[in-house]
C-alpha atoms as a PDB file:
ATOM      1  CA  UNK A   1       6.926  17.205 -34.015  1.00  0.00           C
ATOM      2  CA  UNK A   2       3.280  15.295 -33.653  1.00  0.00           C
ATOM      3  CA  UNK A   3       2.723  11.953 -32.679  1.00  0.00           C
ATOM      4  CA  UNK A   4       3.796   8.941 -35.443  1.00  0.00           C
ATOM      5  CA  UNK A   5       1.414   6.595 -33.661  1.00  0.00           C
ATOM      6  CA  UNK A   6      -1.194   9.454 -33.961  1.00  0.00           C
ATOM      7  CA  UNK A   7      -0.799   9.876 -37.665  1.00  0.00           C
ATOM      8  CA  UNK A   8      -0.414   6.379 -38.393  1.00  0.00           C
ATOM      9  CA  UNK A   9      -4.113   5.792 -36.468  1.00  0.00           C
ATOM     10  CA  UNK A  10      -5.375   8.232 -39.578  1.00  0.00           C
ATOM     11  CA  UNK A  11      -5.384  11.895 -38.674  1.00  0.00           C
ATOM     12  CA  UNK A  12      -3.075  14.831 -37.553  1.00  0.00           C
ATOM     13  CA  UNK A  13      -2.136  15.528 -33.816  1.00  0.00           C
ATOM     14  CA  UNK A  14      -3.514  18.953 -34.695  1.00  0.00           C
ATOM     15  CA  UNK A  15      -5.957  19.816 -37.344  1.00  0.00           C
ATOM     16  CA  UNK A  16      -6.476  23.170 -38.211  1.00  0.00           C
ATOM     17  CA  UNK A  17      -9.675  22.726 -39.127  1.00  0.00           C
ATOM     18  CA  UNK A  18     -12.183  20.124 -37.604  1.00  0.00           C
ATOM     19  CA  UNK A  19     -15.593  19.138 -38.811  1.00  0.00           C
ATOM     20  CA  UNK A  20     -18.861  20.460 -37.534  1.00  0.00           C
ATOM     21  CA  UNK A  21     -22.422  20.933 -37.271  1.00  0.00           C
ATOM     22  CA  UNK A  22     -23.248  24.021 -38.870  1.00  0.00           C
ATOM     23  CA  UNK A  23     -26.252  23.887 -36.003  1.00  0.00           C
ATOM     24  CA  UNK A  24     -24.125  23.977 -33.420  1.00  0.00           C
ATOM     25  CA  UNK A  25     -22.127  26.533 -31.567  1.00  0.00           C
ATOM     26  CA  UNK A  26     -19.300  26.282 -28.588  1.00  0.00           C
ATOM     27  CA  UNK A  27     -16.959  28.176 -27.599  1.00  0.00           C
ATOM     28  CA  UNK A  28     -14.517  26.381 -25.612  1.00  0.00           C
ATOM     29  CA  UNK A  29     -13.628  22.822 -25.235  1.00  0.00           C
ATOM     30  CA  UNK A  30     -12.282  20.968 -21.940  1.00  0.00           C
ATOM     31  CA  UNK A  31     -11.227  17.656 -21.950  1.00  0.00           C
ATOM     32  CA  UNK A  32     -11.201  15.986 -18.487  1.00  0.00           C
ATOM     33  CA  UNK A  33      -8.762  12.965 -18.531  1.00  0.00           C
ATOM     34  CA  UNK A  34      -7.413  10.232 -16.740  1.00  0.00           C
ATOM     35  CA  UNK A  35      -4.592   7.288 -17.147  1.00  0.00           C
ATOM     36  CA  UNK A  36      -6.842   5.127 -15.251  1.00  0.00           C
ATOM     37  CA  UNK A  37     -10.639   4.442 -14.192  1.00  0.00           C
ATOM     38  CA  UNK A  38     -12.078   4.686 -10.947  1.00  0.00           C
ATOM     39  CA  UNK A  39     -10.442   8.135  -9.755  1.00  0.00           C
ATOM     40  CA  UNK A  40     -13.479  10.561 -10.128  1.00  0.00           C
ATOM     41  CA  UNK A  41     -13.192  11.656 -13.339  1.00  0.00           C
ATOM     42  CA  UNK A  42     -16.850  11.991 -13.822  1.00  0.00           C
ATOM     43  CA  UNK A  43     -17.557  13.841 -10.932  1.00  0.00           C
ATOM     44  CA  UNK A  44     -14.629  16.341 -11.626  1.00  0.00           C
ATOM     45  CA  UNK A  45     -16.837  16.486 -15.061  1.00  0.00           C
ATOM     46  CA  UNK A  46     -19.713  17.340 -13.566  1.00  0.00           C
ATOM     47  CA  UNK A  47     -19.263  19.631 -10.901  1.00  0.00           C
ATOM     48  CA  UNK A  48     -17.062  21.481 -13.454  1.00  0.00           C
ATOM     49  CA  UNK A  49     -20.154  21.802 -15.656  1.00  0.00           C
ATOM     50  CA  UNK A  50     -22.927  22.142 -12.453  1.00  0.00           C
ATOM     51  CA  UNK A  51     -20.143  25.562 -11.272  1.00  0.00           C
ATOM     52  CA  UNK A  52     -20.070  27.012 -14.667  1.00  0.00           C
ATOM     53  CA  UNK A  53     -23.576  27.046 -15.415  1.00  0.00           C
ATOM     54  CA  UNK A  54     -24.232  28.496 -11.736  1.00  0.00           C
ATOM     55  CA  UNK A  55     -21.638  31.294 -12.896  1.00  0.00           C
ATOM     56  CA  UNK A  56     -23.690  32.442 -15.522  1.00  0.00           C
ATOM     57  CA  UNK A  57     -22.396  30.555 -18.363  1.00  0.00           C
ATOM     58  CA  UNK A  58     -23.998  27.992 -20.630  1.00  0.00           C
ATOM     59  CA  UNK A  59     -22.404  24.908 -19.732  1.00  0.00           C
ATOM     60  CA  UNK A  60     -22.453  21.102 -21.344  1.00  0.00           C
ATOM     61  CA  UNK A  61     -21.139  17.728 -20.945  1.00  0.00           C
ATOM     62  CA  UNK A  62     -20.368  15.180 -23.761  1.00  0.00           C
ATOM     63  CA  UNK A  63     -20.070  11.614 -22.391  1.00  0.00           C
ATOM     64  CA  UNK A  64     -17.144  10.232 -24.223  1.00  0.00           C
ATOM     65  CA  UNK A  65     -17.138   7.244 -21.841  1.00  0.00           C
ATOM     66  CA  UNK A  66     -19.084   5.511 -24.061  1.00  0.00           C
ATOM     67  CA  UNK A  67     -18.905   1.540 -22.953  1.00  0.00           C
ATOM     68  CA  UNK A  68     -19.146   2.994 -18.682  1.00  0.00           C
ATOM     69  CA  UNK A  69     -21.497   5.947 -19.257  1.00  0.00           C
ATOM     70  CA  UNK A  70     -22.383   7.590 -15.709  1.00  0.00           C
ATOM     71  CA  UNK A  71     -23.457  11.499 -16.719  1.00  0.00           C
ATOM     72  CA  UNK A  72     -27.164  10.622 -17.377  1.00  0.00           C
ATOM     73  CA  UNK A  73     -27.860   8.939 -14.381  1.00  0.00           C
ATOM     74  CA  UNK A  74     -25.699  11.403 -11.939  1.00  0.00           C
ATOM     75  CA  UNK A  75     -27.400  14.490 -13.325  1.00  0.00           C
ATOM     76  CA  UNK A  76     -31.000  12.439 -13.243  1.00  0.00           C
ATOM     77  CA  UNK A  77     -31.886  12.562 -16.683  1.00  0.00           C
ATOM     78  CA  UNK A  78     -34.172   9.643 -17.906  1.00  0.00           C
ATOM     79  CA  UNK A  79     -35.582  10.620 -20.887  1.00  0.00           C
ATOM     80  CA  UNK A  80     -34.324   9.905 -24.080  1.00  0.00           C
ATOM     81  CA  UNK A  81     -32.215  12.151 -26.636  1.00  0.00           C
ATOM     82  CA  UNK A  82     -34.554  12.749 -29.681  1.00  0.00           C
ATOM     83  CA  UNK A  83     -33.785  13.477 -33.467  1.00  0.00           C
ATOM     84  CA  UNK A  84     -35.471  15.739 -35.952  1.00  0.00           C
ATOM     85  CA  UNK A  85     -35.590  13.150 -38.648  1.00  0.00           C
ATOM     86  CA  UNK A  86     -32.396  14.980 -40.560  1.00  0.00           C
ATOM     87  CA  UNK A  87     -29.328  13.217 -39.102  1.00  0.00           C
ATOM     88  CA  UNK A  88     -29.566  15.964 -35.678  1.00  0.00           C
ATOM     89  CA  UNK A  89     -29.733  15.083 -32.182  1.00  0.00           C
ATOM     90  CA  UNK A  90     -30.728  16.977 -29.504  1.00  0.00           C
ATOM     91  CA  UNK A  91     -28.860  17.050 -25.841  1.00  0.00           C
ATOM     92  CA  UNK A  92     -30.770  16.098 -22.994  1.00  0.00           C
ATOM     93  CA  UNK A  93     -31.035  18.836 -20.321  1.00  0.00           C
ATOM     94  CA  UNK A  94     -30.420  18.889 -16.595  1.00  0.00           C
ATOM     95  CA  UNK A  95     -32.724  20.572 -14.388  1.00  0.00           C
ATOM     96  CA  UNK A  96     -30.375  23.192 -13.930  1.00  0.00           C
ATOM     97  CA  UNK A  97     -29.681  24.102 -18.215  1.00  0.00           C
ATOM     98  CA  UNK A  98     -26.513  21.478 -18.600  1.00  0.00           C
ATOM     99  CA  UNK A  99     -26.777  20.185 -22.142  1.00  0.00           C
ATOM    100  CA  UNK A 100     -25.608  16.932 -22.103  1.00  0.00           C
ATOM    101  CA  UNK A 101     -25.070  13.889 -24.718  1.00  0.00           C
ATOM    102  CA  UNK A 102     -24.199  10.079 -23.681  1.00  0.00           C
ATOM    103  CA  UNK A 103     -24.509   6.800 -25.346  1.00  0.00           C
ATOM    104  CA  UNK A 104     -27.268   6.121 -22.338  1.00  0.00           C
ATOM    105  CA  UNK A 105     -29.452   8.909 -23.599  1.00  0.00           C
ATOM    106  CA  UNK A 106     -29.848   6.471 -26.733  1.00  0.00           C
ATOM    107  CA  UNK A 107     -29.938   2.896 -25.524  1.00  0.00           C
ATOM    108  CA  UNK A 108     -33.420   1.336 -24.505  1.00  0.00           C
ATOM    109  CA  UNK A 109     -32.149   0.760 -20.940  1.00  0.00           C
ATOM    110  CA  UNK A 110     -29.083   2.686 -19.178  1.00  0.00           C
ATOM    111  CA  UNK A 111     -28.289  -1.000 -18.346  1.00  0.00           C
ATOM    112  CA  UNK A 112     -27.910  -2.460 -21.547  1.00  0.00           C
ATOM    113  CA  UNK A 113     -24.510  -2.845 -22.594  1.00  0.00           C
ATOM    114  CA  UNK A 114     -22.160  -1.434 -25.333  1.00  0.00           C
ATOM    115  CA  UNK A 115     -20.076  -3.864 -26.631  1.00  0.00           C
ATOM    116  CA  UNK A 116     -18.742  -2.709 -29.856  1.00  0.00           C
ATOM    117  CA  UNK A 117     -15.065  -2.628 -31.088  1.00  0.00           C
ATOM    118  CA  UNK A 118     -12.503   0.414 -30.743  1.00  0.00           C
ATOM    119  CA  UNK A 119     -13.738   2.136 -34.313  1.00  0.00           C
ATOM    120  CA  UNK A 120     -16.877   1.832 -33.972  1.00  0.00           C
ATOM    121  CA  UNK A 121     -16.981   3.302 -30.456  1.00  0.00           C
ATOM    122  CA  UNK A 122     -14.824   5.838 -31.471  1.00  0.00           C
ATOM    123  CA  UNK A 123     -16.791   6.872 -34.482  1.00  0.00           C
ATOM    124  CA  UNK A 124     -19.239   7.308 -32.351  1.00  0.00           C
ATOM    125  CA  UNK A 125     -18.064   9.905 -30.284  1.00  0.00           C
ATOM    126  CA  UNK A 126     -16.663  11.667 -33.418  1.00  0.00           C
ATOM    127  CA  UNK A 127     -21.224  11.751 -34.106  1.00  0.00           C
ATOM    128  CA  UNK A 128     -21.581  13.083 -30.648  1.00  0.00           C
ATOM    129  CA  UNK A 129     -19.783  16.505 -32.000  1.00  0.00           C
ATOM    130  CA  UNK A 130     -20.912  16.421 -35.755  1.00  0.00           C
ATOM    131  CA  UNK A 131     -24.921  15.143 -35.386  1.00  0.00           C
ATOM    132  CA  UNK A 132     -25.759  16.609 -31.905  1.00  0.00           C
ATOM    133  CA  UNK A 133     -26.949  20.134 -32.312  1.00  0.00           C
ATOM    134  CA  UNK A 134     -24.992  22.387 -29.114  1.00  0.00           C
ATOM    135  CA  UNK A 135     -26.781  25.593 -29.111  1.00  0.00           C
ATOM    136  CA  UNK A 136     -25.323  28.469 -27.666  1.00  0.00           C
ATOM    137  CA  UNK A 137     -22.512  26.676 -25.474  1.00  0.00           C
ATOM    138  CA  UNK A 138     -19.760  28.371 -23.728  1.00  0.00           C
ATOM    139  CA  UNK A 139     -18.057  25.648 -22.167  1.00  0.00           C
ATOM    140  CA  UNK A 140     -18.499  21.400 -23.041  1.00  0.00           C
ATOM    141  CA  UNK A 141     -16.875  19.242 -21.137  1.00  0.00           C
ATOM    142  CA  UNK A 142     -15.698  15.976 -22.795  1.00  0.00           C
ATOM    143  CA  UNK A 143     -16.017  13.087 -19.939  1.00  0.00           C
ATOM    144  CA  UNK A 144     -13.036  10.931 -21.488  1.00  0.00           C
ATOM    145  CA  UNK A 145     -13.024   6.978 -21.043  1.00  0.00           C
ATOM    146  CA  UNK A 146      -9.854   6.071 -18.883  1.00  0.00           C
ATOM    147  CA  UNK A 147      -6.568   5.375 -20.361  1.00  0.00           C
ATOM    148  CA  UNK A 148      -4.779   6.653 -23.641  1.00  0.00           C
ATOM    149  CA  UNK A 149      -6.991   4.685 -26.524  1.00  0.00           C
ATOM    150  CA  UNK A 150      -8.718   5.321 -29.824  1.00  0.00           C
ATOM    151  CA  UNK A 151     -11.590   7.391 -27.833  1.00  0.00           C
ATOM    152  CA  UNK A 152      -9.066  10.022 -26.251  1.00  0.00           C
ATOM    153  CA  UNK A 153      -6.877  10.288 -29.769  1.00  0.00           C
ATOM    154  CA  UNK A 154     -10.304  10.573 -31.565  1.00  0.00           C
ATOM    155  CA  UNK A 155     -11.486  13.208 -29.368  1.00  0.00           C
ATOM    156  CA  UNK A 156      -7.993  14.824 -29.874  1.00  0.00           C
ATOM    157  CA  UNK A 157      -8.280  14.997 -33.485  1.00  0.00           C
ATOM    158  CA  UNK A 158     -11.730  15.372 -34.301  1.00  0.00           C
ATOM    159  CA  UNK A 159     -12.849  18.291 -31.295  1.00  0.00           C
ATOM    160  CA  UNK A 160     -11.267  21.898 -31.132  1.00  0.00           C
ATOM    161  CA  UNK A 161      -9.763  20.601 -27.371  1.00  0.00           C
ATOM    162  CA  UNK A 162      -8.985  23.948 -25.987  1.00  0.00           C
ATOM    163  CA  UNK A 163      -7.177  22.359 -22.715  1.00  0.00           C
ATOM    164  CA  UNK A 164      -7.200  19.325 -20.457  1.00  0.00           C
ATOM    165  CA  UNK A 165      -7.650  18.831 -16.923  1.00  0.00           C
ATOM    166  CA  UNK A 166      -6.197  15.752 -15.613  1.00  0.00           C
ATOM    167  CA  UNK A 167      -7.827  13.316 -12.736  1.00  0.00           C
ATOM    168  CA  UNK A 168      -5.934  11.577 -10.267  1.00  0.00           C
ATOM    169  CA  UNK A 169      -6.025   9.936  -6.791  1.00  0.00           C
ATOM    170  CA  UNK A 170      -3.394  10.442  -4.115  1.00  0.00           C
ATOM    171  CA  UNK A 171      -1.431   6.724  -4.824  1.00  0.00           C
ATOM    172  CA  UNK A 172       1.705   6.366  -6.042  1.00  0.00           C
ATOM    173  CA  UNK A 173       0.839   3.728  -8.911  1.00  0.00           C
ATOM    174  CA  UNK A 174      -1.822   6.554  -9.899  1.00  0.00           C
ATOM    175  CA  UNK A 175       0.614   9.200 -10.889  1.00  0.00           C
ATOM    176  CA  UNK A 176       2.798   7.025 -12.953  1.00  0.00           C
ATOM    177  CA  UNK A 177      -0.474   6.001 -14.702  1.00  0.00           C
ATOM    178  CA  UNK A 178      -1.295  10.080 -15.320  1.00  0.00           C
ATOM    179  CA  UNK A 179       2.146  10.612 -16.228  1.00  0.00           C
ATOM    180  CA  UNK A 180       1.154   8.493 -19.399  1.00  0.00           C
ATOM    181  CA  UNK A 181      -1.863  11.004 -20.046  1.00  0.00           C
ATOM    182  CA  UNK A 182       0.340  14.260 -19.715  1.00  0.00           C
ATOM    183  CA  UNK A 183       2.857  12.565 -22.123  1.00  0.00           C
ATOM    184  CA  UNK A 184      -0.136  11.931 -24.661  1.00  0.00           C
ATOM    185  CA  UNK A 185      -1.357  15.767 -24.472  1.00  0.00           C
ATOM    186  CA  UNK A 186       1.802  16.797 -24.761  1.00  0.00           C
ATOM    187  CA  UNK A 187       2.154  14.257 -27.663  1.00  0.00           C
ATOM    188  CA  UNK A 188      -1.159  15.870 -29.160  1.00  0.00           C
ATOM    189  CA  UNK A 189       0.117  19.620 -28.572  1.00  0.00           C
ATOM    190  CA  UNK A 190      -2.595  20.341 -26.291  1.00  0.00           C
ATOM    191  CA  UNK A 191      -2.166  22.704 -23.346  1.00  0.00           C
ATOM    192  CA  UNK A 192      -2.894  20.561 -19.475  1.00  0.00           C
ATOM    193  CA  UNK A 193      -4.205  23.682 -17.485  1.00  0.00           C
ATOM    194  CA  UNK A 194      -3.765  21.392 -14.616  1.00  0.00           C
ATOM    195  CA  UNK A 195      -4.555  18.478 -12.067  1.00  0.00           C
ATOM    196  CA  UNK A 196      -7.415  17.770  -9.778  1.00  0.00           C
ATOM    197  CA  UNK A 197      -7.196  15.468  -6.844  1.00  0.00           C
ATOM    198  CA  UNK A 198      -9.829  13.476  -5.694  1.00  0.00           C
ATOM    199  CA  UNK A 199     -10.126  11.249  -2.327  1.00  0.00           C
ATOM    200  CA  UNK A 200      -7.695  13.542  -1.324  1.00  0.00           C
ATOM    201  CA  UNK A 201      -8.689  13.649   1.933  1.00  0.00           C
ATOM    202  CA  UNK A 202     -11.601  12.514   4.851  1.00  0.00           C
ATOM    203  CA  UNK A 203     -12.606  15.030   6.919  1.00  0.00           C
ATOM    204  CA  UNK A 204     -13.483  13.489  10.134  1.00  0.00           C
ATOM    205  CA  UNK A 205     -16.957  14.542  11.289  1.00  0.00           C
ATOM    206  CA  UNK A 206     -15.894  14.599  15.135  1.00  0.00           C
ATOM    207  CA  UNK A 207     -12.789  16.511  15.388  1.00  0.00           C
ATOM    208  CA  UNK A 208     -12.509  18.130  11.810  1.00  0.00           C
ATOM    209  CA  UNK A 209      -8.960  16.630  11.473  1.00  0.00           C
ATOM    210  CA  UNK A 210      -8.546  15.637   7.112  1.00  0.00           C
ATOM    211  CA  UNK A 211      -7.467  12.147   7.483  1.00  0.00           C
ATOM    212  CA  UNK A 212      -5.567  10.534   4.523  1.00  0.00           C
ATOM    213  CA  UNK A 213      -6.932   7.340   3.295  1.00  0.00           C
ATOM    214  CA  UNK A 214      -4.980   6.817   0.756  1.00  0.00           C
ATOM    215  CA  UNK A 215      -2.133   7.685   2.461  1.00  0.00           C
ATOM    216  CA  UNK A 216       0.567  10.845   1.363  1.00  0.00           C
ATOM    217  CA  UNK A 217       0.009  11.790  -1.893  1.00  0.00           C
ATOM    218  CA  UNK A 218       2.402  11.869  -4.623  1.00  0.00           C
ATOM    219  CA  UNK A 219       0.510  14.197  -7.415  1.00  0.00           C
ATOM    220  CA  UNK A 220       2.476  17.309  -6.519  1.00  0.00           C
ATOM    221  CA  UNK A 221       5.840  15.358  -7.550  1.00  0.00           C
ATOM    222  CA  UNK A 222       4.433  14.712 -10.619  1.00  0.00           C
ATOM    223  CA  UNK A 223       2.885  18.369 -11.388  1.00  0.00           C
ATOM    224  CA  UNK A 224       6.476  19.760 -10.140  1.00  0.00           C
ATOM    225  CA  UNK A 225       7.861  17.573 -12.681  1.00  0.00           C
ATOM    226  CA  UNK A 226       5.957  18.246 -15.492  1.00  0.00           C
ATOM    227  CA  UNK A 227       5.525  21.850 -14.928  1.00  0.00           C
ATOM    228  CA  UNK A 228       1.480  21.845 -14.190  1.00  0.00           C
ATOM    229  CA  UNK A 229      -0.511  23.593 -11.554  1.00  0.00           C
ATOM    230  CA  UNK A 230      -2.248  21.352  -8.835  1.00  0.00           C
ATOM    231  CA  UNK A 231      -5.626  23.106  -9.475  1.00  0.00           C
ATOM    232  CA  UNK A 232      -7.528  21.574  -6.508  1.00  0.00           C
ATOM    233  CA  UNK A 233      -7.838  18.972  -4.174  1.00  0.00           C
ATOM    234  CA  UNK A 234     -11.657  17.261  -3.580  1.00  0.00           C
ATOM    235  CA  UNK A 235     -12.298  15.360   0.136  1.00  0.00           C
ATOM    236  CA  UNK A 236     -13.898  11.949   0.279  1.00  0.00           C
ATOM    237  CA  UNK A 237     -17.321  12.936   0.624  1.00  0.00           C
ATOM    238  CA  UNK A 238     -20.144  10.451   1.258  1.00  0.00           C
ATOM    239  CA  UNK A 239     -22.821  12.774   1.127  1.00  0.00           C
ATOM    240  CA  UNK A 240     -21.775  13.707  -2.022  1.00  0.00           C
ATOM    241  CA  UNK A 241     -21.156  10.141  -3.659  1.00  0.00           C
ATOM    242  CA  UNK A 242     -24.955   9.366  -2.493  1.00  0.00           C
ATOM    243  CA  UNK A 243     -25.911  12.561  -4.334  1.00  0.00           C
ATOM    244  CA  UNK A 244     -24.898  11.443  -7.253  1.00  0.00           C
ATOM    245  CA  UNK A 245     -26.117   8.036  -7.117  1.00  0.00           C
ATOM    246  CA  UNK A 246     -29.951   9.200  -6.809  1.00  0.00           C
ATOM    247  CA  UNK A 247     -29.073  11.512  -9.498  1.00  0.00           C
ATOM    248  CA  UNK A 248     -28.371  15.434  -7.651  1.00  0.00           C
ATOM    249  CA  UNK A 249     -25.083  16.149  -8.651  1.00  0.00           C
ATOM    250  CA  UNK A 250     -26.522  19.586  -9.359  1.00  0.00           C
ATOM    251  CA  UNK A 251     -27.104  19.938  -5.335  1.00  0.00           C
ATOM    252  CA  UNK A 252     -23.084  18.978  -4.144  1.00  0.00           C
ATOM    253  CA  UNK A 253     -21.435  21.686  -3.121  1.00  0.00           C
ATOM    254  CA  UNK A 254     -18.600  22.879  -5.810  1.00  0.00           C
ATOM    255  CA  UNK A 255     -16.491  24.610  -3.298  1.00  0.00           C
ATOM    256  CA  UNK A 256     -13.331  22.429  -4.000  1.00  0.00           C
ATOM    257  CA  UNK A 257     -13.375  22.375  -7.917  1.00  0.00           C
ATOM    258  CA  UNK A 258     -13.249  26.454  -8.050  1.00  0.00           C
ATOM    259  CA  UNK A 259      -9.731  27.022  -8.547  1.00  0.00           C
ATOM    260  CA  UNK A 260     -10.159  24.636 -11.467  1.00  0.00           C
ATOM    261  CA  UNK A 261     -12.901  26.600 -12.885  1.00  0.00           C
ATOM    262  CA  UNK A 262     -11.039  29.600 -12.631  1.00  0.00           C
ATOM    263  CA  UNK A 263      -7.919  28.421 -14.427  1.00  0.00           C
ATOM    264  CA  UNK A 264     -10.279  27.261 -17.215  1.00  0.00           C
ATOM    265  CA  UNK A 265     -12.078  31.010 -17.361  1.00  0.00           C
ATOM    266  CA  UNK A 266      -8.809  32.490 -18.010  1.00  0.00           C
ATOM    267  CA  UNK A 267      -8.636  30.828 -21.016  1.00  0.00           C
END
């Protein structure tokens, strides 16, 4: 069975065939989702992408966040995207190959604010995979706004999503809120290949002991219950938050996110 609100919103829960640009080329498609904002899911994104391409593979990252963009500016891109005049865009590139495509890549100033209704942002995002030309990509990840909205069923329906990995934080009140976002992939008959933590842990720089900020978590409950693999747990890691701040995402160490990367190469 699909998903009635799904259908009703204009589309199939799973299209056999999507549109694309005949320019483009990729091979798999990972969606990294979460039921709420503010747990990581960007950096999960992007270390994903920063491991892959060190492994060898071409790697790239469509911003689907498209009204709290944060790719450009964690990877340190600044220039602009740039068109050949024909209805084709062109990814920006990181310093180490990562193709990547955001909203800010477009606007004057990364500061300048999107503030457009659901369709039109979601249309939008739908361009990012028809009118960008991906050459030669192994692996895009797809940076998903928060939540369950028109982005995340557009991105459902309109990409050839080849798996999700979900992002959550150690609370309680977080893993109901992802429970909602394995009920929509399930909804949308697309495989979860698993959960990352973040702010799992603090590893304290005197004694080594992991403290728990956030207190026990409750994400292996909820992977128990739903039958998906805890992929990996990330520490809090201020070195690693400043990094991507001044734009050197590309330099954090990508240690933790493996076993996710690995689950998503057996694909």
């Amino acid at each position: 069975m699909g998903c009635e609100h799904a259908q009703a919103a204009g589309g199939q829960t799973s299209p056999s065939q999507f549109e694309e640009n005949t320019l483009s080329e990729v091979k798999r498609v990972i969606a990294v989702l979460s039921g709420k904002g503010g747990v990581g899911k960007s950096l999960v994104t992007s270390l994903l992408a920063c491991e892959m391409q060190r492994r060898g593979h071409r790697a790239a990252v469509l911003d689907a966040d498209i009204t709290g963009p944060s790719i450009p500016r964690m990877f340190g891109i600044k220039e602009h995207a740039l068109g050949d005049g024909k209805n084709h865009i062109f990814p920006c590139r990181s310093s180490n190959g990562v193709d990547i495509m955001s909203i800010n890549l477009l606007l004057e100033s990364d500061t300048d604010p999107v503030v457009w209704r659901g369709p039109v942002i979601a249309g939008v995002v739908k361009q990012f995979w028809t009118e960008v030309v991906w050459k030669d990509i192994d692996y895009m990840y797809v940076d998903m706004p928060p939540g369950t909205g028109d982005v995340p069923l557009t991105v459902f329906q309109s990409l050839p999503v080849d798996g999700i990995i979900v992002v959550t934080s150690p609370q309680s009140l977080v893993s109901m809120v992802v429970a909602k976002a394995v009920r929509m992939a399930e909804l949308m008959n697309i495989p979860i290949l698993g959960i990352v933590e973040n702010m799992s842990y603090f590893t304290c720089p005197d004694c080594g002991c992991e403290i728990k900020v956030f207190g026990d978590s409750h994400v292996e409950e909820i992977a128990t219950t739903y039958g998906i693999p805890l992929l990996a747990r990330l520490p809090i890691d201020p070195a690693a938050a400043a990094a991507c701040d001044s734009g050197k995402v590309e330099s954090i160490d990508t240690a933790p996110i493996q076993p996710a990367l690995d689950k998503i190469l057996s694909l």
